[in-house]
C-alpha atoms as a PDB file:
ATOM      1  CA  UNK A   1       4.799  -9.285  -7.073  1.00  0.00           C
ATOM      2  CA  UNK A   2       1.568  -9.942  -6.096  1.00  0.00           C
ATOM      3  CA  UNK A   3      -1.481  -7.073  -6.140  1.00  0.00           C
ATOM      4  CA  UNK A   4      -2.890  -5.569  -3.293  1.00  0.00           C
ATOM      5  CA  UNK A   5      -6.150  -7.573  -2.535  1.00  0.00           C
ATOM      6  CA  UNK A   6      -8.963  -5.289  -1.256  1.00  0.00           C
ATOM      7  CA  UNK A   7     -11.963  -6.254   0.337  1.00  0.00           C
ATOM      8  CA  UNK A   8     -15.149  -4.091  -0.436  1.00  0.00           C
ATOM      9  CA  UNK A   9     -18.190  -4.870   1.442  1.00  0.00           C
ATOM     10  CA  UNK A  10     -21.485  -2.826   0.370  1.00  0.00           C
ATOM     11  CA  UNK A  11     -25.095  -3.565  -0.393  1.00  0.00           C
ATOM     12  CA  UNK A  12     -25.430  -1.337  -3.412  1.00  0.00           C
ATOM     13  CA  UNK A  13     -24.454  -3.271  -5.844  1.00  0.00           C
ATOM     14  CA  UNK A  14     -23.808  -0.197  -8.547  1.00  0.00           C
ATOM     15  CA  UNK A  15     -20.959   0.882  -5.884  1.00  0.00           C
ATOM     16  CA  UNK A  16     -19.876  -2.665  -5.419  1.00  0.00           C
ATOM     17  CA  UNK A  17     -19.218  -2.537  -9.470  1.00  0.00           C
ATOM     18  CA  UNK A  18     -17.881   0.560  -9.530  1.00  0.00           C
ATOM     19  CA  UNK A  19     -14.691   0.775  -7.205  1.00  0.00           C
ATOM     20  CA  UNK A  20     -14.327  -2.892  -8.521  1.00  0.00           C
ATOM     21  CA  UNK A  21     -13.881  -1.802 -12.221  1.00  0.00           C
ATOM     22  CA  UNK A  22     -11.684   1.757 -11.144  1.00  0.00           C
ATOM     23  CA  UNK A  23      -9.764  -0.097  -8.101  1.00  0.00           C
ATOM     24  CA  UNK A  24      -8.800  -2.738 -10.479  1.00  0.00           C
ATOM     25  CA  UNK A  25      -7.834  -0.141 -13.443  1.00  0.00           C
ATOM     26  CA  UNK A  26      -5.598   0.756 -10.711  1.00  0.00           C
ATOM     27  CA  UNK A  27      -3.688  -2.254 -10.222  1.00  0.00           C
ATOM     28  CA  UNK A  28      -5.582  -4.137  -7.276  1.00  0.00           C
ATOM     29  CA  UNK A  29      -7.441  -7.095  -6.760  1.00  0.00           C
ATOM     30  CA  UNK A  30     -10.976  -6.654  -5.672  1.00  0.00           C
ATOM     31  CA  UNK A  31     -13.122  -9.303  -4.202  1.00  0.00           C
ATOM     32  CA  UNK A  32     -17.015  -8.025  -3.633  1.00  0.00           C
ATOM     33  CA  UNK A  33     -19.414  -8.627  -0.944  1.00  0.00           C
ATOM     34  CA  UNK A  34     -23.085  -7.583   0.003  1.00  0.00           C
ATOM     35  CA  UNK A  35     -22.919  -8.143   3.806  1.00  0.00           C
ATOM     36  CA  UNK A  36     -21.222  -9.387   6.423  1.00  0.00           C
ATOM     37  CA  UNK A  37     -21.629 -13.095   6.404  1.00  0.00           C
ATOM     38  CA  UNK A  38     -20.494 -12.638   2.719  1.00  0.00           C
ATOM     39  CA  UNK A  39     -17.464 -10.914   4.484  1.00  0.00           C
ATOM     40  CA  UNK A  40     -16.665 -13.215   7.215  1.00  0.00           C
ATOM     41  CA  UNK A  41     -17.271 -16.080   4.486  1.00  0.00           C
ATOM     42  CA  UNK A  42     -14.372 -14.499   2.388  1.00  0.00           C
ATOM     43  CA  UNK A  43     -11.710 -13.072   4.973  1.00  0.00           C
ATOM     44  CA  UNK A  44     -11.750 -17.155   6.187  1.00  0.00           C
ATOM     45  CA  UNK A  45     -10.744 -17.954   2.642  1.00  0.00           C
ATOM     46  CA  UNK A  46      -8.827 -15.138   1.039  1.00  0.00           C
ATOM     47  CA  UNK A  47      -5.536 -13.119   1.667  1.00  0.00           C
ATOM     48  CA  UNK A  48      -7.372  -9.247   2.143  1.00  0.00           C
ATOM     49  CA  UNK A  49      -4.684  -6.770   2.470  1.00  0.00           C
ATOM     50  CA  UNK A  50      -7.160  -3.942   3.526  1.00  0.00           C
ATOM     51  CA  UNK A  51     -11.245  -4.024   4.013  1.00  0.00           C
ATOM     52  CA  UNK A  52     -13.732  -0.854   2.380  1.00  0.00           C
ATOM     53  CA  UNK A  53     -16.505  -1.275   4.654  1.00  0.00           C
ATOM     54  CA  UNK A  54     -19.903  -0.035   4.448  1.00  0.00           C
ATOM     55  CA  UNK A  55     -21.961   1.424   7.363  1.00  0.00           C
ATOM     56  CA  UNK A  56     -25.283   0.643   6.510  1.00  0.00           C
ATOM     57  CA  UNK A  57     -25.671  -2.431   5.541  1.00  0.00           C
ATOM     58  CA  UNK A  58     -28.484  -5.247   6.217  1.00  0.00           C
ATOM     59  CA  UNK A  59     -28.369  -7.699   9.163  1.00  0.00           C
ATOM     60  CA  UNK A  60     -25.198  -6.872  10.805  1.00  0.00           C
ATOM     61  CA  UNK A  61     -24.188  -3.208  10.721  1.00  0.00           C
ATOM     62  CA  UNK A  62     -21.060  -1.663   9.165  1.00  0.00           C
ATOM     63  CA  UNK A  63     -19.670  -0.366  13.101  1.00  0.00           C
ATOM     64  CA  UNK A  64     -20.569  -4.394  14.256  1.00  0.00           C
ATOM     65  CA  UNK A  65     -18.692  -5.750  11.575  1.00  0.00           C
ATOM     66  CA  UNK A  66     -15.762  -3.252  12.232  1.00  0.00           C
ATOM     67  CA  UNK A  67     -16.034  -4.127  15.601  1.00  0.00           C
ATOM     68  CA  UNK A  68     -16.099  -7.822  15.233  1.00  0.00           C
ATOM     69  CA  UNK A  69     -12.556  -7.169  12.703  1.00  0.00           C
ATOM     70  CA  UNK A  70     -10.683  -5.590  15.682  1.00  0.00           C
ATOM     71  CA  UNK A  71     -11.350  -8.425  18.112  1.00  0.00           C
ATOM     72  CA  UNK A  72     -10.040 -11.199  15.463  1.00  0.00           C
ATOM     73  CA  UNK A  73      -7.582  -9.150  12.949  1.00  0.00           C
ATOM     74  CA  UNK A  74      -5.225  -6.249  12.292  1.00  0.00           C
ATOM     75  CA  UNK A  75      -6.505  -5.532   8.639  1.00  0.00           C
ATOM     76  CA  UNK A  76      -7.057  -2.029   8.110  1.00  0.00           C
ATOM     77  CA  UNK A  77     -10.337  -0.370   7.370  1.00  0.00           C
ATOM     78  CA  UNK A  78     -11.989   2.224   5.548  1.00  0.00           C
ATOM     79  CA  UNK A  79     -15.383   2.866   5.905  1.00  0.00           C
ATOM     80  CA  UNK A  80     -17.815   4.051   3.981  1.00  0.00           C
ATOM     81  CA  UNK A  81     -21.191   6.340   4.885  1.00  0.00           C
ATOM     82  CA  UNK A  82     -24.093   8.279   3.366  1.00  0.00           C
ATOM     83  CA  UNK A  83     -24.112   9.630   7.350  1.00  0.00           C
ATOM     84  CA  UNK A  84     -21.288  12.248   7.241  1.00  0.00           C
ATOM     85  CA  UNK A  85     -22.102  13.823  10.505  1.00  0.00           C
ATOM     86  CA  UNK A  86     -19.080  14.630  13.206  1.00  0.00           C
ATOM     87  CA  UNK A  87     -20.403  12.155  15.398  1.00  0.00           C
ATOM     88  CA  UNK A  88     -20.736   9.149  12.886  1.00  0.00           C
ATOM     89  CA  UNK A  89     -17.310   9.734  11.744  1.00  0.00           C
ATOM     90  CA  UNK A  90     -15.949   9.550  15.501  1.00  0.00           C
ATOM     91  CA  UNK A  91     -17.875   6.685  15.889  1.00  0.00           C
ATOM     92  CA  UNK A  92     -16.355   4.715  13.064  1.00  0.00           C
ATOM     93  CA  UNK A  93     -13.138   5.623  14.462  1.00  0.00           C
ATOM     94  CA  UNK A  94     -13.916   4.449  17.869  1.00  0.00           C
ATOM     95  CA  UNK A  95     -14.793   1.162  16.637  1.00  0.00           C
ATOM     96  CA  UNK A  96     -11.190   0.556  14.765  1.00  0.00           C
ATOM     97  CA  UNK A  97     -11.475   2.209  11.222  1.00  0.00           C
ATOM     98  CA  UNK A  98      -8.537   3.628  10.137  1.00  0.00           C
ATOM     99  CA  UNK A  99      -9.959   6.272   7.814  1.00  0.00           C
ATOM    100  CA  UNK A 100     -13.587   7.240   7.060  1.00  0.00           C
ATOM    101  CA  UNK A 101     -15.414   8.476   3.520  1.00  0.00           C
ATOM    102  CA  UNK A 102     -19.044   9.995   3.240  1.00  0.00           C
ATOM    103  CA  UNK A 103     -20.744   8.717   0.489  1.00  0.00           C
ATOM    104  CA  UNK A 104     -21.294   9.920  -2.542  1.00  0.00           C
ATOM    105  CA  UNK A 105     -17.556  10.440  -2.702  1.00  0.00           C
ATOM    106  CA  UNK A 106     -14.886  10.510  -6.032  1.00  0.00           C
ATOM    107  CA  UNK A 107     -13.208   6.929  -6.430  1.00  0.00           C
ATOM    108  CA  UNK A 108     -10.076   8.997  -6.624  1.00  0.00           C
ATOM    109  CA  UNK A 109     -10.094  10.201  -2.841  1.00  0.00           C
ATOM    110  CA  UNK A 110     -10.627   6.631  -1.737  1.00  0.00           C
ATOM    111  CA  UNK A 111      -8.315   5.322  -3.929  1.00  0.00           C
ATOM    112  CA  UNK A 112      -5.796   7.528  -2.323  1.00  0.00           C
ATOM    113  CA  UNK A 113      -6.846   6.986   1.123  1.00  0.00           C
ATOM    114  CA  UNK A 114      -6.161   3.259   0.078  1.00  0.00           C
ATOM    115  CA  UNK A 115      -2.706   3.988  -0.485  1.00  0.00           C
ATOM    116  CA  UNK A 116      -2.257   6.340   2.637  1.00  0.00           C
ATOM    117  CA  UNK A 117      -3.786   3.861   5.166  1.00  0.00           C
ATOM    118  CA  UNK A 118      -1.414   1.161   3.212  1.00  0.00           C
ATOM    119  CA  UNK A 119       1.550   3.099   3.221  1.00  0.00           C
ATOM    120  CA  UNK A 120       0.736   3.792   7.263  1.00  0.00           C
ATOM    121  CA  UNK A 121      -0.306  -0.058   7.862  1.00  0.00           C
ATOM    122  CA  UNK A 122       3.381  -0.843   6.644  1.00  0.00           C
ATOM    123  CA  UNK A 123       5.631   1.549   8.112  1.00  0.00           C
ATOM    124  CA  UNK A 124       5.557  -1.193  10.588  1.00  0.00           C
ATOM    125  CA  UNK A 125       8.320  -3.655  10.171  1.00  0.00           C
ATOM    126  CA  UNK A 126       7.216  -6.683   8.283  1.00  0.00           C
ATOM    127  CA  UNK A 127       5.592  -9.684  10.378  1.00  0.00           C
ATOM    128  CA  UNK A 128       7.616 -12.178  11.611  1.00  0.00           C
ATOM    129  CA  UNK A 129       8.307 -15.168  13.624  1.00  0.00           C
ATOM    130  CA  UNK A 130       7.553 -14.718  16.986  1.00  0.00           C
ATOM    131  CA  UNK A 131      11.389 -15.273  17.891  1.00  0.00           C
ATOM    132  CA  UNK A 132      12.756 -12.826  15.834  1.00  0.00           C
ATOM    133  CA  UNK A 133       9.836 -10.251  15.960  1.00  0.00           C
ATOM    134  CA  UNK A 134      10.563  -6.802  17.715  1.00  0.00           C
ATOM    135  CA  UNK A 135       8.324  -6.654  21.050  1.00  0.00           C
ATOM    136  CA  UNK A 136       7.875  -3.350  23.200  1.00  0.00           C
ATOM    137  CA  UNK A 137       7.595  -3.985  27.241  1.00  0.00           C
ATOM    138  CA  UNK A 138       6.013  -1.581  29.478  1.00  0.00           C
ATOM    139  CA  UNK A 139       4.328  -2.572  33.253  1.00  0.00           C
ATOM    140  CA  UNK A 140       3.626  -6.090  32.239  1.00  0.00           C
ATOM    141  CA  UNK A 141       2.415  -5.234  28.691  1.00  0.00           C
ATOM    142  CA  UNK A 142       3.887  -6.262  25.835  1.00  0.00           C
ATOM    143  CA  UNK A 143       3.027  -4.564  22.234  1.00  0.00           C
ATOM    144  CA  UNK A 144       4.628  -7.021  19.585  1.00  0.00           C
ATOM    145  CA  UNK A 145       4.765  -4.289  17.137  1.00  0.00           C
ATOM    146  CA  UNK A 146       5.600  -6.669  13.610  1.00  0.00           C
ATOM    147  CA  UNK A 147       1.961  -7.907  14.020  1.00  0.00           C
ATOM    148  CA  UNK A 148       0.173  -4.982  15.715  1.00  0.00           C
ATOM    149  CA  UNK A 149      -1.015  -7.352  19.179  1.00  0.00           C
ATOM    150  CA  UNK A 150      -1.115  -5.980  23.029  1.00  0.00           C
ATOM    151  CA  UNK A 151      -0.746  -8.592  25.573  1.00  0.00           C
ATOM    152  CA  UNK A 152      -1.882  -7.792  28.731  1.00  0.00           C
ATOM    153  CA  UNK A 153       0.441  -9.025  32.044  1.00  0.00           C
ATOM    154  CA  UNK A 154      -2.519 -12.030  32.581  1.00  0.00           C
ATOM    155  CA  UNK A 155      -1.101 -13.282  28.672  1.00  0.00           C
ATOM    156  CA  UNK A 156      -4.547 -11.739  27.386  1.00  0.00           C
ATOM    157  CA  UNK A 157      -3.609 -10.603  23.383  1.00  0.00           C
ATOM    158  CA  UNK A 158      -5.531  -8.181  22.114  1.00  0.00           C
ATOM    159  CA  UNK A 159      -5.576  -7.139  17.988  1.00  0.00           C
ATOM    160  CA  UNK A 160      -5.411  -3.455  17.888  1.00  0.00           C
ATOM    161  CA  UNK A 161      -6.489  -1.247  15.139  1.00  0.00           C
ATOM    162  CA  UNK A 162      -3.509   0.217  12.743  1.00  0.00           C
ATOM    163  CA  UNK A 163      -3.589   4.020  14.061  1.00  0.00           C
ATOM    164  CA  UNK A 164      -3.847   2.618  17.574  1.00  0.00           C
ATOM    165  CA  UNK A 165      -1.001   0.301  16.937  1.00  0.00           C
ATOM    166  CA  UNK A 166       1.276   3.009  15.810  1.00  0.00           C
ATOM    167  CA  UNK A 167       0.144   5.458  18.335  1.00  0.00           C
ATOM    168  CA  UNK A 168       0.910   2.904  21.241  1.00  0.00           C
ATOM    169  CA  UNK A 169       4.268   2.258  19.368  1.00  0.00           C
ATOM    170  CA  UNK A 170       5.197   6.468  18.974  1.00  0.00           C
ATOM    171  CA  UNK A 171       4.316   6.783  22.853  1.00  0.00           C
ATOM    172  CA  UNK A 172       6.549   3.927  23.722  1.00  0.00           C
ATOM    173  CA  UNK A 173       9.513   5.167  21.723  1.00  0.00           C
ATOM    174  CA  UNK A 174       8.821   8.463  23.548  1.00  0.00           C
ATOM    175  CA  UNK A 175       8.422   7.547  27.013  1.00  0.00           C
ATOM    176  CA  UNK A 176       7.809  10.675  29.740  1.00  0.00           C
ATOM    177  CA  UNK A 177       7.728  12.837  26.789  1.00  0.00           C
ATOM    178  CA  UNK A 178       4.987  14.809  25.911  1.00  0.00           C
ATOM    179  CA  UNK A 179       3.868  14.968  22.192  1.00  0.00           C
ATOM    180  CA  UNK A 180       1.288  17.056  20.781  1.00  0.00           C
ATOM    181  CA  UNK A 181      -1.213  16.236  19.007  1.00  0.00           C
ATOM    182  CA  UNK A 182      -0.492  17.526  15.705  1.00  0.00           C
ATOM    183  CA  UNK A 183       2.884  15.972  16.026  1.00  0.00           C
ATOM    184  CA  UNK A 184       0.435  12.591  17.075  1.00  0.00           C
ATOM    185  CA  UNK A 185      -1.839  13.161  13.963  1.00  0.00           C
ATOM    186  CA  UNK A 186       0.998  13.877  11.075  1.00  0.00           C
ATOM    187  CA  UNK A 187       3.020  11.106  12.460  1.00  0.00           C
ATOM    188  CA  UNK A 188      -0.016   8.044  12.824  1.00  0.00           C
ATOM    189  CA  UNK A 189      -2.548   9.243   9.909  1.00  0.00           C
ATOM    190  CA  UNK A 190       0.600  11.420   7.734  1.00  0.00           C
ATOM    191  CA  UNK A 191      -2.272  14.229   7.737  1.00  0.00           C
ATOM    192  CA  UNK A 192      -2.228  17.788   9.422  1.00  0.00           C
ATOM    193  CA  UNK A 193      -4.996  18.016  12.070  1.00  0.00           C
ATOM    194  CA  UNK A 194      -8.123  20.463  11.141  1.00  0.00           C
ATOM    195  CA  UNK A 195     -10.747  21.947  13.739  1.00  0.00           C
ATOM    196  CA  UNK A 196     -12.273  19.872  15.933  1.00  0.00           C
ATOM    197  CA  UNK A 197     -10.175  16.753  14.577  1.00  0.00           C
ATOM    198  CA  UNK A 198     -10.305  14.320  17.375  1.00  0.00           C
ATOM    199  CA  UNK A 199      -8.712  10.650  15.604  1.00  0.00           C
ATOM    200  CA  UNK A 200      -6.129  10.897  18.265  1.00  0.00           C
ATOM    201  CA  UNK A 201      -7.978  11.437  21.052  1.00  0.00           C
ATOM    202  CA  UNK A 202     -10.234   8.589  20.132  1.00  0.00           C
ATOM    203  CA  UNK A 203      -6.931   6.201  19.531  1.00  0.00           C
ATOM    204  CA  UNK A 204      -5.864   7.468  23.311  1.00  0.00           C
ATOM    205  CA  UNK A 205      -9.797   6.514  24.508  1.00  0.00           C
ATOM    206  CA  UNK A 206      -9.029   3.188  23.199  1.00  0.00           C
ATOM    207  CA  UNK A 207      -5.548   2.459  23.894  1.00  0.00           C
ATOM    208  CA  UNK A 208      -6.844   3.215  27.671  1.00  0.00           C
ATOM    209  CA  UNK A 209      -9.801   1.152  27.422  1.00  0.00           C
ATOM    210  CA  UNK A 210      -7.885  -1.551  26.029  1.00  0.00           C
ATOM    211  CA  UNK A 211      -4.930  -0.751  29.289  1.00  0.00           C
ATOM    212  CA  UNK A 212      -7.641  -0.273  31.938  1.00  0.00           C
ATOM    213  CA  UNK A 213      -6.395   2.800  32.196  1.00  0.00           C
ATOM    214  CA  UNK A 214      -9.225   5.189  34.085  1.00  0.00           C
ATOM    215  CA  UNK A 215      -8.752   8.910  31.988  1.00  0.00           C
ATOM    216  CA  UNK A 216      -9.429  10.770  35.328  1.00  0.00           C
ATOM    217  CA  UNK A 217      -6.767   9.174  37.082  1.00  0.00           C
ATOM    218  CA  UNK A 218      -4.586   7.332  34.040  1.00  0.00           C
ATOM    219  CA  UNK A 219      -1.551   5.412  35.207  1.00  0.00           C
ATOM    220  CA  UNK A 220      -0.122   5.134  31.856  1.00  0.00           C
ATOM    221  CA  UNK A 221      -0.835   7.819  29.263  1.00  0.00           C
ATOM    222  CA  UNK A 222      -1.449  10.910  30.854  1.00  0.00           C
ATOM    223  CA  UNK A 223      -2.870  14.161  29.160  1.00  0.00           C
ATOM    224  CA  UNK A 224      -0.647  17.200  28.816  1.00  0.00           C
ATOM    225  CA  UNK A 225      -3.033  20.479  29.304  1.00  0.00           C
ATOM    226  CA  UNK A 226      -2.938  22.515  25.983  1.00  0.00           C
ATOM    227  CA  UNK A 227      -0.347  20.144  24.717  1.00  0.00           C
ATOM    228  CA  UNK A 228      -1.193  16.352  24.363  1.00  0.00           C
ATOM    229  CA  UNK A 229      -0.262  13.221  25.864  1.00  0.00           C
ATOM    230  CA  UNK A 230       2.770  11.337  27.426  1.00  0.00           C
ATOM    231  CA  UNK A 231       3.532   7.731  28.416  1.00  0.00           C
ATOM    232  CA  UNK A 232       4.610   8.003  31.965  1.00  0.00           C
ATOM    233  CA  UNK A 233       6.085   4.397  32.150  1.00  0.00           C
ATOM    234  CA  UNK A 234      10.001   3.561  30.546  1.00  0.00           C
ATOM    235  CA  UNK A 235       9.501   0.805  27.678  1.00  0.00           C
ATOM    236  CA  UNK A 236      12.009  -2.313  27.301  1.00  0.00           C
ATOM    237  CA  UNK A 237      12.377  -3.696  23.675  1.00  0.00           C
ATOM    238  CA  UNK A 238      12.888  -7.496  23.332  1.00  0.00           C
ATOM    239  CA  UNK A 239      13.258  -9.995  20.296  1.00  0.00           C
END
């Protein structure tokens, strides 16, 4: 059976050494890079299962590179920052990452946030051929939810982050339904939500973005006051 393969992508090259020595005492691969042409150089070449990303990194930034992921692939991300704050952690999220670590952190808490955005990545049903792989209608949009792509009605496909992937998929098994946010949070990140914990609302800001869906006046997911949010169009499942 073959390893994990992770991807971790940081200019210091003591940290670059040292999750590749403890990752790989824990039974994964590890392949190293220093920036992101390194990166791009590698994911062309190489199965990654999952990418540890660093923020601050020379030439292209950490949020660029995550950025640039999201348009082309579905592999989840952690990222990694010596900028803690509230708002850098909201904007990693916004820009795809699946899970966020300030720096200087314990290998063990990212090697288990490895295995929890893992686990999460593959509670979706395995890839498969596009005939036989299990496809969510709503409106004109289509989520193909083996593979984790949106297509929009003009055939537009669109590679959307894990969490946002499984949030789009719990909504559409629960259409007109509202469900709360901790319900949201426990189910797409298997965590309990703490104060001022906003990782789904920032999946919702970009599942609407990605819709077109205005929040003032959303046609398709609709916030519930005091409650959460609800998917006010039926969904069709097709093979």
């Amino acid at each position: 059976m073959r390893s994990d393969h992770i991807l971790v992508v940081d200019d210091d090259p003591d940290i670059r050494q040292l999750l590749a020595t403890y990752l790989k005492k824990n039974g994964y691969q590890v392949t190293l890079a220093e920036d992101g042409q390194t990166m791009h150089r590698l994911l062309a070449h190489q199965a990654i299962d999952l990418v540890v990303l660093d923020l601050m990194l020379p030439g292209e930034d950490g949020l660029t590179l995550c950025r640039e992921l999201r348009t082309r692939t579905a592999l989840p991300v952690i990222m990694l920052t010596a900028r803690g704050g509230l708002v850098d952690r909201i904007v990693g999220l916004e820009m795809g990452a699946d899970d966020y670590l300030a720096k200087p952190f314990d290998p063990r808490e990212l090697l288990a946030r490895i295995r929890v955005v893992l686990k999460r990545t593959r509670s979706f049903p395995p890839q498969s051929a596009p005939d036989d792989a299990t496809r969510l209608g709503f409106a004109g949009w289509e989520l193909d939810v083996g593979a984790g792509l949106l297509r929009s009605p003009k055939g537009v496909t669109i590679a959307l982050a894990g969490s946002d992937a499984r949030l789009l998929q719990l909504l559409l098994n629960h259409p007109n339904q509202a469900l709360g946010r901790d319900f949201l949070l426990q189910q797409v990140f298997q965590k309990e939500r703490m104060p001022f914990d906003r990782a789904i609302d920032v999946c919702i800001s970009r599942l609407r973005q990605h819709l077109g869906d205005p929040p003032r006046s959303p046609r398709f997911i609709q916030t519930v006051r005091n409650q959460g949010y609800r998917l006010t169009v039926d969904a069709v499942e097709r093979r």
